[in-house]
PDB file of N, CA and C in Angstrom:
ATOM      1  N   UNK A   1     -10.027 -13.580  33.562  1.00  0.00           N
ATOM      2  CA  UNK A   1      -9.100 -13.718  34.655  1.00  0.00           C
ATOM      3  C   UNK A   1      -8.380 -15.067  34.607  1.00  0.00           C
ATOM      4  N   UNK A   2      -8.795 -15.803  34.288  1.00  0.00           N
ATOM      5  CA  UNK A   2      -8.384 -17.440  34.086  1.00  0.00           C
ATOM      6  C   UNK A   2      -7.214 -17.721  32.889  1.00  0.00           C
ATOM      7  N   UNK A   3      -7.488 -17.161  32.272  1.00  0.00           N
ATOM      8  CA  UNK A   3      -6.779 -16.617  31.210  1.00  0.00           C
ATOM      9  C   UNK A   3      -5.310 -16.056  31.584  1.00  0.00           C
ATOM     10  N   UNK A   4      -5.640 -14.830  32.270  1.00  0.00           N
ATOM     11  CA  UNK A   4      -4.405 -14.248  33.259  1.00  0.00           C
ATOM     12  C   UNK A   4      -4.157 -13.228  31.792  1.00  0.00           C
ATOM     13  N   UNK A   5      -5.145 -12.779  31.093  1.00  0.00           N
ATOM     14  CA  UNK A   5      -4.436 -11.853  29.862  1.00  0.00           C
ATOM     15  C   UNK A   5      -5.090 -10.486  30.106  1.00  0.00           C
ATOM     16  N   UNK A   6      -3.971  -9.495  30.321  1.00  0.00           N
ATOM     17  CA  UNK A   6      -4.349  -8.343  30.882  1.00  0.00           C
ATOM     18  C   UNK A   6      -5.308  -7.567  29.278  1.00  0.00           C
ATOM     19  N   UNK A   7      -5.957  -6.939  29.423  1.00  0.00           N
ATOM     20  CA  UNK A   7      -6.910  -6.388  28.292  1.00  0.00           C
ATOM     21  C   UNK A   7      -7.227  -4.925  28.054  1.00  0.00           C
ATOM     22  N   UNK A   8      -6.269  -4.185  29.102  1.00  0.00           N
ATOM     23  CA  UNK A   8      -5.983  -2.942  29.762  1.00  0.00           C
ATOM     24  C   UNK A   8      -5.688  -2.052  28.613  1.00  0.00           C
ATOM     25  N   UNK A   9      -3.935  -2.457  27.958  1.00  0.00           N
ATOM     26  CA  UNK A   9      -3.820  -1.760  26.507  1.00  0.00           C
ATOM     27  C   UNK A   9      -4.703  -1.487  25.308  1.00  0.00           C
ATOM     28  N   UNK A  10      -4.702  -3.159  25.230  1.00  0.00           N
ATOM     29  CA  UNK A  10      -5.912  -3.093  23.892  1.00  0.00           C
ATOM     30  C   UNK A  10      -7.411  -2.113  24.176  1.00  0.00           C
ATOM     31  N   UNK A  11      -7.795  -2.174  24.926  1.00  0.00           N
ATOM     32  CA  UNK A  11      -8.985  -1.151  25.097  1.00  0.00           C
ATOM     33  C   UNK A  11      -8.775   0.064  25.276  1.00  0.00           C
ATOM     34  N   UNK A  12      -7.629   0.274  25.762  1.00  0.00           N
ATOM     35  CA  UNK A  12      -7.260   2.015  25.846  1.00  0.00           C
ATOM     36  C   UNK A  12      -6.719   2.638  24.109  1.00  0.00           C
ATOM     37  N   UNK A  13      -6.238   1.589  23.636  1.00  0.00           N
ATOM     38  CA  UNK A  13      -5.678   1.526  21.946  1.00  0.00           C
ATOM     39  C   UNK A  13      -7.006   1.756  21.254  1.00  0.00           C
ATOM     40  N   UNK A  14      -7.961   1.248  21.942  1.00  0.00           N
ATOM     41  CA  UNK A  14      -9.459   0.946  20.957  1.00  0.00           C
ATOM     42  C   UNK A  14     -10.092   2.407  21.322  1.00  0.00           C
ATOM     43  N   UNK A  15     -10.217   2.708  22.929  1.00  0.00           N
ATOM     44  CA  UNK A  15     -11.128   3.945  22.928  1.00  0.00           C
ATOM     45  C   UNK A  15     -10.545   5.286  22.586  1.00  0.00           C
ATOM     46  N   UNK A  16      -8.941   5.277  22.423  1.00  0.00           N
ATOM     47  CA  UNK A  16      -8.148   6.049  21.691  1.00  0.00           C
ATOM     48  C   UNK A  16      -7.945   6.631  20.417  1.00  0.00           C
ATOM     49  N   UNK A  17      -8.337   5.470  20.006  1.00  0.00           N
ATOM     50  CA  UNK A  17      -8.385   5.403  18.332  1.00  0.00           C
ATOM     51  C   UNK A  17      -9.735   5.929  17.938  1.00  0.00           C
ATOM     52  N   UNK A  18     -10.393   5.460  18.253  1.00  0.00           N
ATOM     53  CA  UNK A  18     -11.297   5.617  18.559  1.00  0.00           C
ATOM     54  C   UNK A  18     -11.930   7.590  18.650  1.00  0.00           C
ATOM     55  N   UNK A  19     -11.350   8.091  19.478  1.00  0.00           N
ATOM     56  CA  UNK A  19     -11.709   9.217  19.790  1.00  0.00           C
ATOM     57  C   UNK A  19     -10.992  10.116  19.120  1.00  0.00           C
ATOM     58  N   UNK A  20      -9.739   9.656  18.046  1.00  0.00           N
ATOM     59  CA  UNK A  20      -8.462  10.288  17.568  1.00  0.00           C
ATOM     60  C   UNK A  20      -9.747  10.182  15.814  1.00  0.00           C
ATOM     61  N   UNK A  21     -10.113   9.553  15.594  1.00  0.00           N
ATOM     62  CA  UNK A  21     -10.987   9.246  14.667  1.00  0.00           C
ATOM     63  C   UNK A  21     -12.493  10.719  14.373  1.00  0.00           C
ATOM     64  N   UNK A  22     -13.086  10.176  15.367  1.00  0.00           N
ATOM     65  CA  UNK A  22     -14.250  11.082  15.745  1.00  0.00           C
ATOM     66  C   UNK A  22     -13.546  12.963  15.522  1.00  0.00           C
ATOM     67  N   UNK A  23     -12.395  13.097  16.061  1.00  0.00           N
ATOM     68  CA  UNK A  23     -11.738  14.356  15.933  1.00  0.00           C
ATOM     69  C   UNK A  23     -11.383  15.060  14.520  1.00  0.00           C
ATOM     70  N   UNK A  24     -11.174  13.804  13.456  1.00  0.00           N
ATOM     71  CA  UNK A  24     -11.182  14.510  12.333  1.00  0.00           C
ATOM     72  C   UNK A  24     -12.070  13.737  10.673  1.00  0.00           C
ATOM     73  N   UNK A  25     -12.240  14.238   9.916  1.00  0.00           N
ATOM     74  CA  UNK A  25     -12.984  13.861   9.183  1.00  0.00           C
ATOM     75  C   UNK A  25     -11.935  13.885   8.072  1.00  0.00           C
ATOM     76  N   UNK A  26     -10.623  14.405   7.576  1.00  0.00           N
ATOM     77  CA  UNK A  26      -9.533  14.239   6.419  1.00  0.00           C
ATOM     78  C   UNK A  26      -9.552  12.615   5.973  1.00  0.00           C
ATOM     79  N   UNK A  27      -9.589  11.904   5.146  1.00  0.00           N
ATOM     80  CA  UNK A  27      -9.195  10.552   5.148  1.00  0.00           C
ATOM     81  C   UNK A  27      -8.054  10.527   5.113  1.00  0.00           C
ATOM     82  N   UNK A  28      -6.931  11.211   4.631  1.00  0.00           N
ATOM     83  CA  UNK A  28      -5.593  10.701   5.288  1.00  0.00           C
ATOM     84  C   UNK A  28      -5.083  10.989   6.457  1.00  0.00           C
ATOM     85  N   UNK A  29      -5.934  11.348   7.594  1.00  0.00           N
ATOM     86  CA  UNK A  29      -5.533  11.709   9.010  1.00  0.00           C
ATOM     87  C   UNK A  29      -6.222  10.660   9.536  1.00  0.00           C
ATOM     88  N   UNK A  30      -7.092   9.957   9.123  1.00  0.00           N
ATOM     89  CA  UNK A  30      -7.198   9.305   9.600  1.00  0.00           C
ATOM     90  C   UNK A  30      -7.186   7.371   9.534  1.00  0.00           C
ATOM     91  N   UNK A  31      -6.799   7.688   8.216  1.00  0.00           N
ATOM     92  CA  UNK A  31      -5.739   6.630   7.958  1.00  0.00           C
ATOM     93  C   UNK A  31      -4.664   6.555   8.841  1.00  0.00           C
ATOM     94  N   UNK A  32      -4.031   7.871   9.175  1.00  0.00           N
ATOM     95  CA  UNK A  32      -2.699   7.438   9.391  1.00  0.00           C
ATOM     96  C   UNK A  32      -3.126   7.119  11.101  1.00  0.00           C
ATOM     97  N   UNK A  33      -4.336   7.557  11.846  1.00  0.00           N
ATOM     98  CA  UNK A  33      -4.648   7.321  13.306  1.00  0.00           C
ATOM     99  C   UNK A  33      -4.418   5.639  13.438  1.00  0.00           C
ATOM    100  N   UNK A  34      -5.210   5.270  12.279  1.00  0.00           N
ATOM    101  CA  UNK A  34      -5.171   3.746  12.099  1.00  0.00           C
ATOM    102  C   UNK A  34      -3.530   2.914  11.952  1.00  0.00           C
ATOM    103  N   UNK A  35      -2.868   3.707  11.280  1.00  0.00           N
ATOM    104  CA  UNK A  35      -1.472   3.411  10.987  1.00  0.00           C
ATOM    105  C   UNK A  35      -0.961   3.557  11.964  1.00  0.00           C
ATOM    106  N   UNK A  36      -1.361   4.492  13.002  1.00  0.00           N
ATOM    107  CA  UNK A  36       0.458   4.743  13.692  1.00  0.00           C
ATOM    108  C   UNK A  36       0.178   3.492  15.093  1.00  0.00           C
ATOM    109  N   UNK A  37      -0.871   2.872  14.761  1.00  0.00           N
ATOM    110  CA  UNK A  37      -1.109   1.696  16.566  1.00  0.00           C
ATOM    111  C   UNK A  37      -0.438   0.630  16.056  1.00  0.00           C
ATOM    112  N   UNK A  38      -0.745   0.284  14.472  1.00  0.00           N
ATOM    113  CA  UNK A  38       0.551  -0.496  14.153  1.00  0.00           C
ATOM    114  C   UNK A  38       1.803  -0.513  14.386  1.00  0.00           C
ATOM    115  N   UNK A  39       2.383  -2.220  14.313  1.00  0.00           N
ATOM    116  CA  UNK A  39       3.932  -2.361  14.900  1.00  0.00           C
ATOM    117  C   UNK A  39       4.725  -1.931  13.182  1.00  0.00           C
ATOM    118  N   UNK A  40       5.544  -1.771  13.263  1.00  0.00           N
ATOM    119  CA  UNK A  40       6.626  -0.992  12.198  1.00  0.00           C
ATOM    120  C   UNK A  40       5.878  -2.066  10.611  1.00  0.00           C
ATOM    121  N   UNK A  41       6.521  -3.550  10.941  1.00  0.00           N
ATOM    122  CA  UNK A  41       6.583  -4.420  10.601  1.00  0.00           C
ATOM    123  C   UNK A  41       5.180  -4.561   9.735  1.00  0.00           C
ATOM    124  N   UNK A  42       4.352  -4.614  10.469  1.00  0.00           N
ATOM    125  CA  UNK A  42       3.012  -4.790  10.068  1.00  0.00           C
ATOM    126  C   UNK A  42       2.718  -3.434   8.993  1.00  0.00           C
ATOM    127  N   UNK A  43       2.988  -2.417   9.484  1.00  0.00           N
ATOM    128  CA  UNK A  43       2.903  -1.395   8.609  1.00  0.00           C
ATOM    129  C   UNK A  43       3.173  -1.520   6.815  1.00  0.00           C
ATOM    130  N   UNK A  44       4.585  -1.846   7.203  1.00  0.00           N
ATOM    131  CA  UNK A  44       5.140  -2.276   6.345  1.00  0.00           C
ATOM    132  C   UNK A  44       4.369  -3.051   5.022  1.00  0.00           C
ATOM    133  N   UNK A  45       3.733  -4.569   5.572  1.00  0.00           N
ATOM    134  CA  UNK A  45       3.263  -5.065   5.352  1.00  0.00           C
ATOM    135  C   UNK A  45       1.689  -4.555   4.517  1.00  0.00           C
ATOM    136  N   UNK A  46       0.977  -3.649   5.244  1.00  0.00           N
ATOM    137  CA  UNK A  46      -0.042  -3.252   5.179  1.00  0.00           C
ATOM    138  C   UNK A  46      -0.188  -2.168   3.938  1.00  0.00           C
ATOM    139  N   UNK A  47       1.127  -1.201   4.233  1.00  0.00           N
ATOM    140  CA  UNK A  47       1.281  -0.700   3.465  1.00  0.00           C
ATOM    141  C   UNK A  47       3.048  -0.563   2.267  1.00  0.00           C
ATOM    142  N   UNK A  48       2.165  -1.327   1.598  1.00  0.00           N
ATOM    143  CA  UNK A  48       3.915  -1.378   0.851  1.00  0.00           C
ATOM    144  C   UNK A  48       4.545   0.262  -0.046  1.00  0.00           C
ATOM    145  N   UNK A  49       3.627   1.056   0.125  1.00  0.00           N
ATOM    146  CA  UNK A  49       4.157   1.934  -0.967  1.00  0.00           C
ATOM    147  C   UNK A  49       4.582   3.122   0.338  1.00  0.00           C
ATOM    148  N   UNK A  50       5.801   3.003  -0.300  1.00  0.00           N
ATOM    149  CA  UNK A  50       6.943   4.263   0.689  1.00  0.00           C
ATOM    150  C   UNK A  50       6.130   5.435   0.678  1.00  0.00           C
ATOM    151  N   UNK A  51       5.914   6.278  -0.203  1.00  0.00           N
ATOM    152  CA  UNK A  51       5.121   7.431  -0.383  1.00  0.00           C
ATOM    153  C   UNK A  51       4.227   7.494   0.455  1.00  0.00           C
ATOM    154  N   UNK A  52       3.311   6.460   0.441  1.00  0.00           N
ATOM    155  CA  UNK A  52       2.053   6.449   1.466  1.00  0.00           C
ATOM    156  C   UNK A  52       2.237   6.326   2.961  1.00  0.00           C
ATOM    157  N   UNK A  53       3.531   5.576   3.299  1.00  0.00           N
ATOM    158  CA  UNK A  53       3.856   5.868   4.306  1.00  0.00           C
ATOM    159  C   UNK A  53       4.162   7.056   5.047  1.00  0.00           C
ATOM    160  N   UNK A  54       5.228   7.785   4.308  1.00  0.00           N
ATOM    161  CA  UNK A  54       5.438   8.944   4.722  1.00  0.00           C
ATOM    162  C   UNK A  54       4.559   9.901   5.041  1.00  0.00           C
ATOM    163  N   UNK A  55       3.420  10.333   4.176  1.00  0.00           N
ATOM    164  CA  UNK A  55       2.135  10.739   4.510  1.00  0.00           C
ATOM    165  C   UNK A  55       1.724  10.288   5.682  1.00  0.00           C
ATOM    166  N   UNK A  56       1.587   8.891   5.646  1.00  0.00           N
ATOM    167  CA  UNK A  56       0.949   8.734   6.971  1.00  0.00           C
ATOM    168  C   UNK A  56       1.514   8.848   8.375  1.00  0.00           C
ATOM    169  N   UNK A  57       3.002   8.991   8.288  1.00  0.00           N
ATOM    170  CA  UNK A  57       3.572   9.137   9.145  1.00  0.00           C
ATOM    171  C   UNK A  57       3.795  11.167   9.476  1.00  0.00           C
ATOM    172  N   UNK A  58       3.842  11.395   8.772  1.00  0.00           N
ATOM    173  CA  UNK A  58       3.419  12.864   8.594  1.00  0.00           C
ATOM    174  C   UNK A  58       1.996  13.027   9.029  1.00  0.00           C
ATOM    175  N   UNK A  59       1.076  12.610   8.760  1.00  0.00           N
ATOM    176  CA  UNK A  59       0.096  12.496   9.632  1.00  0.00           C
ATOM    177  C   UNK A  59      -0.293  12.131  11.181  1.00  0.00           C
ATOM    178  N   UNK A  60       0.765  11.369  11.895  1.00  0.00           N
ATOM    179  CA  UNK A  60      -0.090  10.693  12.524  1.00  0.00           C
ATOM    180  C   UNK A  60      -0.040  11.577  14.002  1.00  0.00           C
ATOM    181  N   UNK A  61      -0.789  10.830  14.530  1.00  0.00           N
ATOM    182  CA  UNK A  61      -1.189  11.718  16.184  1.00  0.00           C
ATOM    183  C   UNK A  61      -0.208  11.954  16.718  1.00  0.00           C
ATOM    184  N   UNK A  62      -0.214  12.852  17.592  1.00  0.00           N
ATOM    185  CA  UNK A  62       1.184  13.252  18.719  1.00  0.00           C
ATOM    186  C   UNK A  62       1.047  12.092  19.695  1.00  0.00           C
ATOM    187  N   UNK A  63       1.968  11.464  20.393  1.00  0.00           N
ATOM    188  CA  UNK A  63       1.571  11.207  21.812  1.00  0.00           C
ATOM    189  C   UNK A  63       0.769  11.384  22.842  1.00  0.00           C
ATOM    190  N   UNK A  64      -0.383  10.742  23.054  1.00  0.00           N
ATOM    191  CA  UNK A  64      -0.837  11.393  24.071  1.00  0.00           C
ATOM    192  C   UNK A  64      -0.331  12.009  25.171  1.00  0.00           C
ATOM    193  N   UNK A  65      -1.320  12.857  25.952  1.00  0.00           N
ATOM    194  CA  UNK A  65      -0.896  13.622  26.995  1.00  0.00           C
ATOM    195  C   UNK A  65      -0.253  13.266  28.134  1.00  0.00           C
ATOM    196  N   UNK A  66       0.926  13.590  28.651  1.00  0.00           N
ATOM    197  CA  UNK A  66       1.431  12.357  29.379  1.00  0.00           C
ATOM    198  C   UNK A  66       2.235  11.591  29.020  1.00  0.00           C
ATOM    199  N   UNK A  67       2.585  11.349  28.010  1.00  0.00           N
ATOM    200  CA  UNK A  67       3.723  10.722  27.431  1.00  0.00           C
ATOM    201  C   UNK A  67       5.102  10.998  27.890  1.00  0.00           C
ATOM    202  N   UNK A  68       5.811   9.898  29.081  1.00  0.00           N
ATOM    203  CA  UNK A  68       6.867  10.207  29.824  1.00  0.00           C
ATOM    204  C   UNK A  68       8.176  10.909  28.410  1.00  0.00           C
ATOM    205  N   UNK A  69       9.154  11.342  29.302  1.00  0.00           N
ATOM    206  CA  UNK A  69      10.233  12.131  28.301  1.00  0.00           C
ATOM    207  C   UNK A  69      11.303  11.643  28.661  1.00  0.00           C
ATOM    208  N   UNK A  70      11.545  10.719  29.868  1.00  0.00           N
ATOM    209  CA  UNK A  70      12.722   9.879  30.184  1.00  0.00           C
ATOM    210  C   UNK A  70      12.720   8.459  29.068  1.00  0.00           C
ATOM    211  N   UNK A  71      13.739   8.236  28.636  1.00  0.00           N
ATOM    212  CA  UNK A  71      13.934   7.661  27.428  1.00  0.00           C
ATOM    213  C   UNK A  71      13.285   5.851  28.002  1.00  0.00           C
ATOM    214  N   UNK A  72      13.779   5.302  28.844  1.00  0.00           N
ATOM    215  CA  UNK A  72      13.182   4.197  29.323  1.00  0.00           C
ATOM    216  C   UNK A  72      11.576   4.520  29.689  1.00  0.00           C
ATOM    217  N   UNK A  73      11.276   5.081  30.464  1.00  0.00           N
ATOM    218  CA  UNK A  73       9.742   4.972  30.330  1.00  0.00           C
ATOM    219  C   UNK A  73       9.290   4.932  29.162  1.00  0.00           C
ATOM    220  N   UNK A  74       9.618   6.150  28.069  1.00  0.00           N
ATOM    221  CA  UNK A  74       9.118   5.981  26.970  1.00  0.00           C
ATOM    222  C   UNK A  74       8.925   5.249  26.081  1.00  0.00           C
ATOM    223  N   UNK A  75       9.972   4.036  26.144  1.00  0.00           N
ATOM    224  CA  UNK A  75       9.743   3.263  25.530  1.00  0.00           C
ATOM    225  C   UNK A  75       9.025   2.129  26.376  1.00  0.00           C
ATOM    226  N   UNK A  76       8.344   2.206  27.177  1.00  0.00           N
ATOM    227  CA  UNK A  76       7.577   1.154  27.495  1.00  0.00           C
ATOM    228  C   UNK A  76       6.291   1.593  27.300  1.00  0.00           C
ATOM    229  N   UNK A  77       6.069   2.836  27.408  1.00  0.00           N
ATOM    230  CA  UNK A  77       4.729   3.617  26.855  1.00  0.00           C
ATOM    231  C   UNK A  77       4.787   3.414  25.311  1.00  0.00           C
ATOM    232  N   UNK A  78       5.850   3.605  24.466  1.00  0.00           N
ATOM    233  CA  UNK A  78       5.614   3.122  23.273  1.00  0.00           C
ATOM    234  C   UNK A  78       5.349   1.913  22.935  1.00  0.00           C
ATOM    235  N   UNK A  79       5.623   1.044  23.485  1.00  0.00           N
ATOM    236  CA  UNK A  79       4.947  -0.091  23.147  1.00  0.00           C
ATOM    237  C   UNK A  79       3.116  -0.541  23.474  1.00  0.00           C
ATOM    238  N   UNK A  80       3.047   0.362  24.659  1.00  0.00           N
ATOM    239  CA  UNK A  80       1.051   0.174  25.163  1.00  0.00           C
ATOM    240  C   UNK A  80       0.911   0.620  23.866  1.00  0.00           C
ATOM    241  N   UNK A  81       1.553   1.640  22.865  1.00  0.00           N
ATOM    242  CA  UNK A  81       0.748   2.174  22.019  1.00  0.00           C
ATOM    243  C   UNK A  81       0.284   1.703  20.902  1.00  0.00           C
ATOM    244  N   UNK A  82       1.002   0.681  20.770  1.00  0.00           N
ATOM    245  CA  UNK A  82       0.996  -0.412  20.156  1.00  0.00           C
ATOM    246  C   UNK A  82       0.459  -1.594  19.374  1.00  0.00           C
ATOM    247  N   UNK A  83      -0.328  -2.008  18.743  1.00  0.00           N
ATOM    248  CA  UNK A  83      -1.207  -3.163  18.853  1.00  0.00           C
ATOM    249  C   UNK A  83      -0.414  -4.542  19.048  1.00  0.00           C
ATOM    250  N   UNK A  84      -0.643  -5.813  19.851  1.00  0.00           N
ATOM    251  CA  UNK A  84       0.392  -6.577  19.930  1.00  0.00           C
ATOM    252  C   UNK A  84       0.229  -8.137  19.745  1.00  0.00           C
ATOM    253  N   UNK A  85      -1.439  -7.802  19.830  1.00  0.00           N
ATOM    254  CA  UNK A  85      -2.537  -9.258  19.534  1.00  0.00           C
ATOM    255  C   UNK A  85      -2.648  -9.435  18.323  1.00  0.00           C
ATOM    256  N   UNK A  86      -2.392 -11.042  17.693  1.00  0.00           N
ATOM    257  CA  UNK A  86      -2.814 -11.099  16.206  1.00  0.00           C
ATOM    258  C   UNK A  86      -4.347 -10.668  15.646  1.00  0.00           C
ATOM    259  N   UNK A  87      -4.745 -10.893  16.399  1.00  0.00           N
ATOM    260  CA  UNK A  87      -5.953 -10.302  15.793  1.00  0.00           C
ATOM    261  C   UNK A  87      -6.342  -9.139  16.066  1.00  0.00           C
ATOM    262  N   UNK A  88      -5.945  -8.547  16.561  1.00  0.00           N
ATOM    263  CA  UNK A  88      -5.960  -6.729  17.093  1.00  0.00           C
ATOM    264  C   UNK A  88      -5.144  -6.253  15.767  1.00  0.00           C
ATOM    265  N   UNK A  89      -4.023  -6.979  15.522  1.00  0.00           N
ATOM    266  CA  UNK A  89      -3.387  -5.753  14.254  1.00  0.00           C
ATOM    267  C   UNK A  89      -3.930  -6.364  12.754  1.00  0.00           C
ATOM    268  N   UNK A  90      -4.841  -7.939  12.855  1.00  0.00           N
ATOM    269  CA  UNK A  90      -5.266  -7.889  11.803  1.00  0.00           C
ATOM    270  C   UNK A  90      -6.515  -6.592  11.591  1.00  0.00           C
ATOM    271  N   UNK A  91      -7.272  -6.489  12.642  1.00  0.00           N
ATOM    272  CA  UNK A  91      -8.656  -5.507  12.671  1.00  0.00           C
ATOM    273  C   UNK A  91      -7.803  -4.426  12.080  1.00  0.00           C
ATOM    274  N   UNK A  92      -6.565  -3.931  12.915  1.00  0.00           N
ATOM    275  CA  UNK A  92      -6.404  -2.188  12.466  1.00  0.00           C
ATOM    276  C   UNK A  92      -5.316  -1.981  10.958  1.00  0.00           C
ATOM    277  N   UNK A  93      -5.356  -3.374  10.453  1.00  0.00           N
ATOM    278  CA  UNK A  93      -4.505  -3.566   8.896  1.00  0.00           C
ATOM    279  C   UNK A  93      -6.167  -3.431   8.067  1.00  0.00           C
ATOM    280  N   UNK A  94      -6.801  -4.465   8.283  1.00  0.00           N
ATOM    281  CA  UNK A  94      -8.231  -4.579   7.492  1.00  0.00           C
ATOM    282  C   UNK A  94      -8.803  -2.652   7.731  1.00  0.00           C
ATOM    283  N   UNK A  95      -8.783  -2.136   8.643  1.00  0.00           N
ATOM    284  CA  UNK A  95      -9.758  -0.983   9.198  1.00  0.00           C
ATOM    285  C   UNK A  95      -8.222  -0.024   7.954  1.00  0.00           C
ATOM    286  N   UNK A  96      -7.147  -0.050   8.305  1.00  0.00           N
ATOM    287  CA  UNK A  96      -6.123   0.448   7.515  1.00  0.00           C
ATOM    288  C   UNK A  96      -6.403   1.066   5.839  1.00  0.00           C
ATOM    289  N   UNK A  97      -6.556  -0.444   5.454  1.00  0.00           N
ATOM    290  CA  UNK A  97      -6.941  -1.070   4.127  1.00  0.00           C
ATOM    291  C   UNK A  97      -8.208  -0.228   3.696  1.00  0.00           C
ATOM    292  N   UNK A  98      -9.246  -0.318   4.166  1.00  0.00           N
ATOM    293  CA  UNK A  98     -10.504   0.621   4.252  1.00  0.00           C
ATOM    294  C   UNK A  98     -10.790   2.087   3.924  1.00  0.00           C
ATOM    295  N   UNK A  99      -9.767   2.604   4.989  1.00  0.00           N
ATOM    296  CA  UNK A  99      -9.144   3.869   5.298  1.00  0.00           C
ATOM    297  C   UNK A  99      -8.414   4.519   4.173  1.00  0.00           C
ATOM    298  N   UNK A 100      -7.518   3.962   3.433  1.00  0.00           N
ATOM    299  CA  UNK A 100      -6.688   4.303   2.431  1.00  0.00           C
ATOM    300  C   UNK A 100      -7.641   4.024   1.520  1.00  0.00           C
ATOM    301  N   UNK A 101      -8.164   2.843   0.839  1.00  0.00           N
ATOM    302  CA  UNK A 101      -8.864   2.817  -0.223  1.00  0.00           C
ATOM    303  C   UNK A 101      -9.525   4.308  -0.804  1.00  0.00           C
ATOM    304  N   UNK A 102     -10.107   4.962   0.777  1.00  0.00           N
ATOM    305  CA  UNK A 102     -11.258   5.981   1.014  1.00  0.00           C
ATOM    306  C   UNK A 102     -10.258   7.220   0.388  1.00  0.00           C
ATOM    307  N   UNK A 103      -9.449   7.843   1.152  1.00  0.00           N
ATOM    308  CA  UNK A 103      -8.249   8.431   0.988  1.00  0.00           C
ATOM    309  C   UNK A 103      -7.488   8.459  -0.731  1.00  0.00           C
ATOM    310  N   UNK A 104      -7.207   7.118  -1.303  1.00  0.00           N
ATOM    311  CA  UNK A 104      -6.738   7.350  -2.520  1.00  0.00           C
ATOM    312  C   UNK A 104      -7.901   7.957  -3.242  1.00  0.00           C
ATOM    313  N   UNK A 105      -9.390   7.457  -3.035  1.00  0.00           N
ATOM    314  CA  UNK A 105     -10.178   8.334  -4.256  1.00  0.00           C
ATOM    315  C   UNK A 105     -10.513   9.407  -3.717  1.00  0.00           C
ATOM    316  N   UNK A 106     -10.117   9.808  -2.922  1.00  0.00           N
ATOM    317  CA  UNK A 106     -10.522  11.453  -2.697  1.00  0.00           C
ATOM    318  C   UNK A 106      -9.442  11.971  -3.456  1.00  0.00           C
ATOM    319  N   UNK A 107      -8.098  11.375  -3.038  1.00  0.00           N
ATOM    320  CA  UNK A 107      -7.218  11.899  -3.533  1.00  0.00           C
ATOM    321  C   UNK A 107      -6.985  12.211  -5.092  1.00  0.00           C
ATOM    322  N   UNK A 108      -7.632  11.107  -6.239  1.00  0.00           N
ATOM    323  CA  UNK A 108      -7.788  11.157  -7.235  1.00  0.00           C
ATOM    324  C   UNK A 108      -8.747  12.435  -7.544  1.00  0.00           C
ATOM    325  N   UNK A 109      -9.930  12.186  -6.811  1.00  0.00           N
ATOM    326  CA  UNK A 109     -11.079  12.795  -7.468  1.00  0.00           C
ATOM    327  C   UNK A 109     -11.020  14.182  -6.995  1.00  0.00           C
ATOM    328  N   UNK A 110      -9.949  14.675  -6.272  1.00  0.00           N
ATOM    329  CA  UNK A 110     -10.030  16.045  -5.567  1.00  0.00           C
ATOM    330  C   UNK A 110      -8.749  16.942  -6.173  1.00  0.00           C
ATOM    331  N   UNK A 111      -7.353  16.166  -6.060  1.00  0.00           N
ATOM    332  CA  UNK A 111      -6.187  16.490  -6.104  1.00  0.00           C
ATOM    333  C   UNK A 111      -5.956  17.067  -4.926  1.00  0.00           C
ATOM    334  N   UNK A 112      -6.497  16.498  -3.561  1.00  0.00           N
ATOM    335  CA  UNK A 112      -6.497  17.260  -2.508  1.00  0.00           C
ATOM    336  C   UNK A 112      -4.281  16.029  -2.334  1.00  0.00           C
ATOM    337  N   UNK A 113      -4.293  16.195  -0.818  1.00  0.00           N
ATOM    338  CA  UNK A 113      -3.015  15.659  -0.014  1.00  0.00           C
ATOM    339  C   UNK A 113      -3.339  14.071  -0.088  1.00  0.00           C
ATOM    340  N   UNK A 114      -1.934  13.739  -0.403  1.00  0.00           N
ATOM    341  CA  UNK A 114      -1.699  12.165  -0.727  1.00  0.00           C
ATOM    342  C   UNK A 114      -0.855  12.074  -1.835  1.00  0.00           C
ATOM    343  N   UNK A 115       0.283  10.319  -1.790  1.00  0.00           N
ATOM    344  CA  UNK A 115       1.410  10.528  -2.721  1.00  0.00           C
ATOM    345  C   UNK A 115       0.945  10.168  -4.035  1.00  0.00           C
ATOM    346  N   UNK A 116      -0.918  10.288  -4.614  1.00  0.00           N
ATOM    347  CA  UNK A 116      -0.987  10.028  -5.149  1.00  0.00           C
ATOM    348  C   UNK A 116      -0.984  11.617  -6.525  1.00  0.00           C
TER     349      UNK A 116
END
């Protein structure tokens, strides 16, 4: 409280992810759960190969339920969705990183989905 830093998003981002996780067992679905709380930028960053993006963006969760449809709300709901703390989008780049590693060798060792 002293602080004055609301902690509201980040934990709803965490028990979200969280539960968007637990729902599937694919490693590139759930890579991309990890991908889509990332900001564009960071993505970017995290992931440099276009291909893999697209996948993951082809992957990633719908909006949750509730997700206003008036264009201004929405974009303020898109941003809660967000990660916005440096160290919140380092965790979900590192957890990212993890995620894909897992994902490319399935992808090798299966020939299952992925731009590999």
């Amino acid at each position: 409280m002293a602080a004055k830093a609301d902690l509201r998003p980040r934990r709803w981002r965490g028990r979200h992810v969280g539960l968007l996780l637990r729902r599937t067992a694919d490693p590139w679905a759930r890579a991309a759960v990890l991908a889509a709380v990332l900001p564009e930028g960071e993505l970017r960053a995290a992931v440099p190969d276009r291909a893999e993006r697209i996948v993951l963006a082809a992957l990633a969760p719908p909006p949750p339920y509730g997700h206003p449809q008036v264009p201004a709300a929405a974009a303020v709901a898109s941003r809660l969705l967000k990660a916005d703390q440096p160290e919140e989008i380092h965790w979900y780049c590192t957890s990212l990183g993890f995620a894909l590693t897992g994902a490319r060798g399935q992808s090798n060792a299966t020939g299952e989905r992925g731009p590999t």
